[in-house]
C-alpha atoms as a PDB file:
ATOM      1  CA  UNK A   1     -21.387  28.094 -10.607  1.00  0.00           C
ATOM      2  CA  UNK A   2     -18.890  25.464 -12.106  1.00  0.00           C
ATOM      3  CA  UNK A   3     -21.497  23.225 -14.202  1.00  0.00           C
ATOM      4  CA  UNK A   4     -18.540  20.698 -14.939  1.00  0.00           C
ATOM      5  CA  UNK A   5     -17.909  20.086 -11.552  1.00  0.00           C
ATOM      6  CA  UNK A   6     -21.709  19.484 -10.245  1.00  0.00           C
ATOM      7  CA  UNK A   7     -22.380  17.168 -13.361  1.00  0.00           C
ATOM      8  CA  UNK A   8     -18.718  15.240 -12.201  1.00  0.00           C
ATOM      9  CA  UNK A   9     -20.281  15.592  -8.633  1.00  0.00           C
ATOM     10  CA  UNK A  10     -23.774  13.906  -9.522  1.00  0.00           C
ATOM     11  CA  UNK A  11     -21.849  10.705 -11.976  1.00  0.00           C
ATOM     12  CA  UNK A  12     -19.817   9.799  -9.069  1.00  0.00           C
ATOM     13  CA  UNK A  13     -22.814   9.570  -6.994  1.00  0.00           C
ATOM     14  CA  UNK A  14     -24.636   7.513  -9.583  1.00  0.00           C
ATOM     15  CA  UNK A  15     -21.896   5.480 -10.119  1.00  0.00           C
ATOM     16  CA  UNK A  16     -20.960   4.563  -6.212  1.00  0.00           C
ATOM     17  CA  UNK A  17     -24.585   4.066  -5.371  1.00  0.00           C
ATOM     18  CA  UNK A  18     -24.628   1.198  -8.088  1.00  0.00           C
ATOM     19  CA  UNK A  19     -21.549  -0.094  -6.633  1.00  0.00           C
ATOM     20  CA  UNK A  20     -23.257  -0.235  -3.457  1.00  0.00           C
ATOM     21  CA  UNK A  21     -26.542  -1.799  -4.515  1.00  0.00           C
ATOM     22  CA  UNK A  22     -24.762  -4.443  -6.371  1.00  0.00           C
ATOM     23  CA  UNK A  23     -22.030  -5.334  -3.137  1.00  0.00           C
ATOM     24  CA  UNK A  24     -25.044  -5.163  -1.235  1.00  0.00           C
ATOM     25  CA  UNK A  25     -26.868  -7.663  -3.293  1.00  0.00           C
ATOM     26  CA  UNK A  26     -23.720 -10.018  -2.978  1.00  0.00           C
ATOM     27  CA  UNK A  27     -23.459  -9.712   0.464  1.00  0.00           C
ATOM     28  CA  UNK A  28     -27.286 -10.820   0.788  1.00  0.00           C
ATOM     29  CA  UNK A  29     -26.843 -14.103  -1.733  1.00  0.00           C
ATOM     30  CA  UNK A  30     -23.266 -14.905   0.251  1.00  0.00           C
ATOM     31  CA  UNK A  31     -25.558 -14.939   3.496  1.00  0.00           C
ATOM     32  CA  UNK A  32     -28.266 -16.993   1.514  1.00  0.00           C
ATOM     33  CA  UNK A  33     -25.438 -19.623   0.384  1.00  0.00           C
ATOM     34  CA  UNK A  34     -23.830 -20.327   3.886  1.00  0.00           C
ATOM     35  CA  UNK A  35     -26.981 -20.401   5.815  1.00  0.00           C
ATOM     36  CA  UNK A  36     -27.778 -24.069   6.261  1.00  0.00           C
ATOM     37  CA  UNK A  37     -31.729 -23.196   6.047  1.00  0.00           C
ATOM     38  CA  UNK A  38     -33.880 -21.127   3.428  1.00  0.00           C
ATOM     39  CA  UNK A  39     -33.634 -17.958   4.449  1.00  0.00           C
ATOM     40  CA  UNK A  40     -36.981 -16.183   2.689  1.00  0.00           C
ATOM     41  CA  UNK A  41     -38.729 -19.703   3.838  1.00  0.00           C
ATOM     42  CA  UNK A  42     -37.901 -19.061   7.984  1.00  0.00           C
ATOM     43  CA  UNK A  43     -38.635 -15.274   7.284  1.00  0.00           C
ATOM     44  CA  UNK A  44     -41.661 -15.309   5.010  1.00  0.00           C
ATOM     45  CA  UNK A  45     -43.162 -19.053   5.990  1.00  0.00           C
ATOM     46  CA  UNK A  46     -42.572 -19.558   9.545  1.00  0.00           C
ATOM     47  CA  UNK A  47     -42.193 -15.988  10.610  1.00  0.00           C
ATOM     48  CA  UNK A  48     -39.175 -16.176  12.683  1.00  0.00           C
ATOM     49  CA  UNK A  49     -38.587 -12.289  13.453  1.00  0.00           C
ATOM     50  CA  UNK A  50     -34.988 -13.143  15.151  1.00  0.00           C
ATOM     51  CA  UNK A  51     -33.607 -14.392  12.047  1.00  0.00           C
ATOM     52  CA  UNK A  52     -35.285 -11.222  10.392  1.00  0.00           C
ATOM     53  CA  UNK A  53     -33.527  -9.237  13.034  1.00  0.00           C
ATOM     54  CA  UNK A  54     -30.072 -10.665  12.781  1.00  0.00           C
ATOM     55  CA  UNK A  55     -30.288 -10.630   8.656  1.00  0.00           C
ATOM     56  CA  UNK A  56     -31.062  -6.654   9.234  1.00  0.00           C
ATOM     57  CA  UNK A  57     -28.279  -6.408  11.370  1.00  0.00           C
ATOM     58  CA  UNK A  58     -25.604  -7.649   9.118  1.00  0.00           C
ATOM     59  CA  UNK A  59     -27.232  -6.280   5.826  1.00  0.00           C
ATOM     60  CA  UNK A  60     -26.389  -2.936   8.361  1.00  0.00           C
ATOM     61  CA  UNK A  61     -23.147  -4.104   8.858  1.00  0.00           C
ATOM     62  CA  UNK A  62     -22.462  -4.874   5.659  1.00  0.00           C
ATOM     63  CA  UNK A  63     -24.092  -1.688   4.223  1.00  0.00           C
ATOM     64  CA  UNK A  64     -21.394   0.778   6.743  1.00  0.00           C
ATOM     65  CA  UNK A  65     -18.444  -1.339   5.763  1.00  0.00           C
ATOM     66  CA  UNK A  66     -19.370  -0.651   1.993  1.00  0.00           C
ATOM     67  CA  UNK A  67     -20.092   2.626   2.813  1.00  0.00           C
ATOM     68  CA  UNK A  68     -16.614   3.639   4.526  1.00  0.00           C
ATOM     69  CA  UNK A  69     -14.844   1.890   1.942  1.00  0.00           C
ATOM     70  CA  UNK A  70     -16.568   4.078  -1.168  1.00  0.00           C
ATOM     71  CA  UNK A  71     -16.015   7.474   1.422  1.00  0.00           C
ATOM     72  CA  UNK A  72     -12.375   6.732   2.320  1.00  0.00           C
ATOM     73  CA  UNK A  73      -9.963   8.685   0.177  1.00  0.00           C
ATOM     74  CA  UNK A  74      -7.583   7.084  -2.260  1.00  0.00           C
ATOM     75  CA  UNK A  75      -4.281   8.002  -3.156  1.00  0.00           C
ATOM     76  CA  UNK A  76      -4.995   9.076  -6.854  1.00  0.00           C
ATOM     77  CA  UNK A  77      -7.484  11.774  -5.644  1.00  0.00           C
ATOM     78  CA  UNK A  78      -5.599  13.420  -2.937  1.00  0.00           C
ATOM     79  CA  UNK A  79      -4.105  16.218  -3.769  1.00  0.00           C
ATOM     80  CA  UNK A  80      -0.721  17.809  -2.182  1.00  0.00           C
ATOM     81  CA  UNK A  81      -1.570  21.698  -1.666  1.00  0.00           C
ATOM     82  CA  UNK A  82       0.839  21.911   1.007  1.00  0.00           C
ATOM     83  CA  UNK A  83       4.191  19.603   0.541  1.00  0.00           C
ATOM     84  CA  UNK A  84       5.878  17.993   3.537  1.00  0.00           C
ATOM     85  CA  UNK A  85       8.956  19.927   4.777  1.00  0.00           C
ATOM     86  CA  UNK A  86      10.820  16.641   2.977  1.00  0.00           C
ATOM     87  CA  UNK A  87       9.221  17.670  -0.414  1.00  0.00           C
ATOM     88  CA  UNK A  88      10.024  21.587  -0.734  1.00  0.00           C
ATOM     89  CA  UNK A  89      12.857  22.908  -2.404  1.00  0.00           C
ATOM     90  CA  UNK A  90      15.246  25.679  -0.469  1.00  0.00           C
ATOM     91  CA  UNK A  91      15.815  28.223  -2.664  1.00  0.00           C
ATOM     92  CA  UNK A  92      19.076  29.279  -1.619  1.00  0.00           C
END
């Protein structure tokens, strides 16, 4: 058992899942600024489930696009194992 790569493993995690807590939180207060209403006073004050509903829906939304974008592989961690035909050298 490699413990460097399990403790590499578990600070990535730590460190997305912050990433994604705090884009989440600025997704919320960017839906709080346009919304031409208080938002907590409809949901908590007058009850209006719809609004509820459609905030859950695009704190959803917002939470897969996040999501996808932390998963998606970058460029600086891909590693080339097996070269492109353009890439090897003939040996001749």
């Amino acid at each position: 058992m490699d413990w460097n790569n399990i403790l590499t493993g578990i600070i990535d995690t730590a460190i997305y899942s912050l990433v994604g807590i705090i884009l989440m939180g600025v997704g919320f207060l960017i839906i709080n600024f346009f919304a031409p209403f208080s938002v907590k006073k409809e949901i908590e004050d007058d009850q209006n489930i719809s609004l509820g509903i459609i905030i859950g829906a695009v704190i959803i939304g917002i939470s897969i696009i996040i999501a996808s974008v932390i998963m998606s592989p970058s460029t600086a961690s891909r590693k080339i194992e097996n070269p492109p035909a353009e890439m090897k050298i003939n040996k001749q």
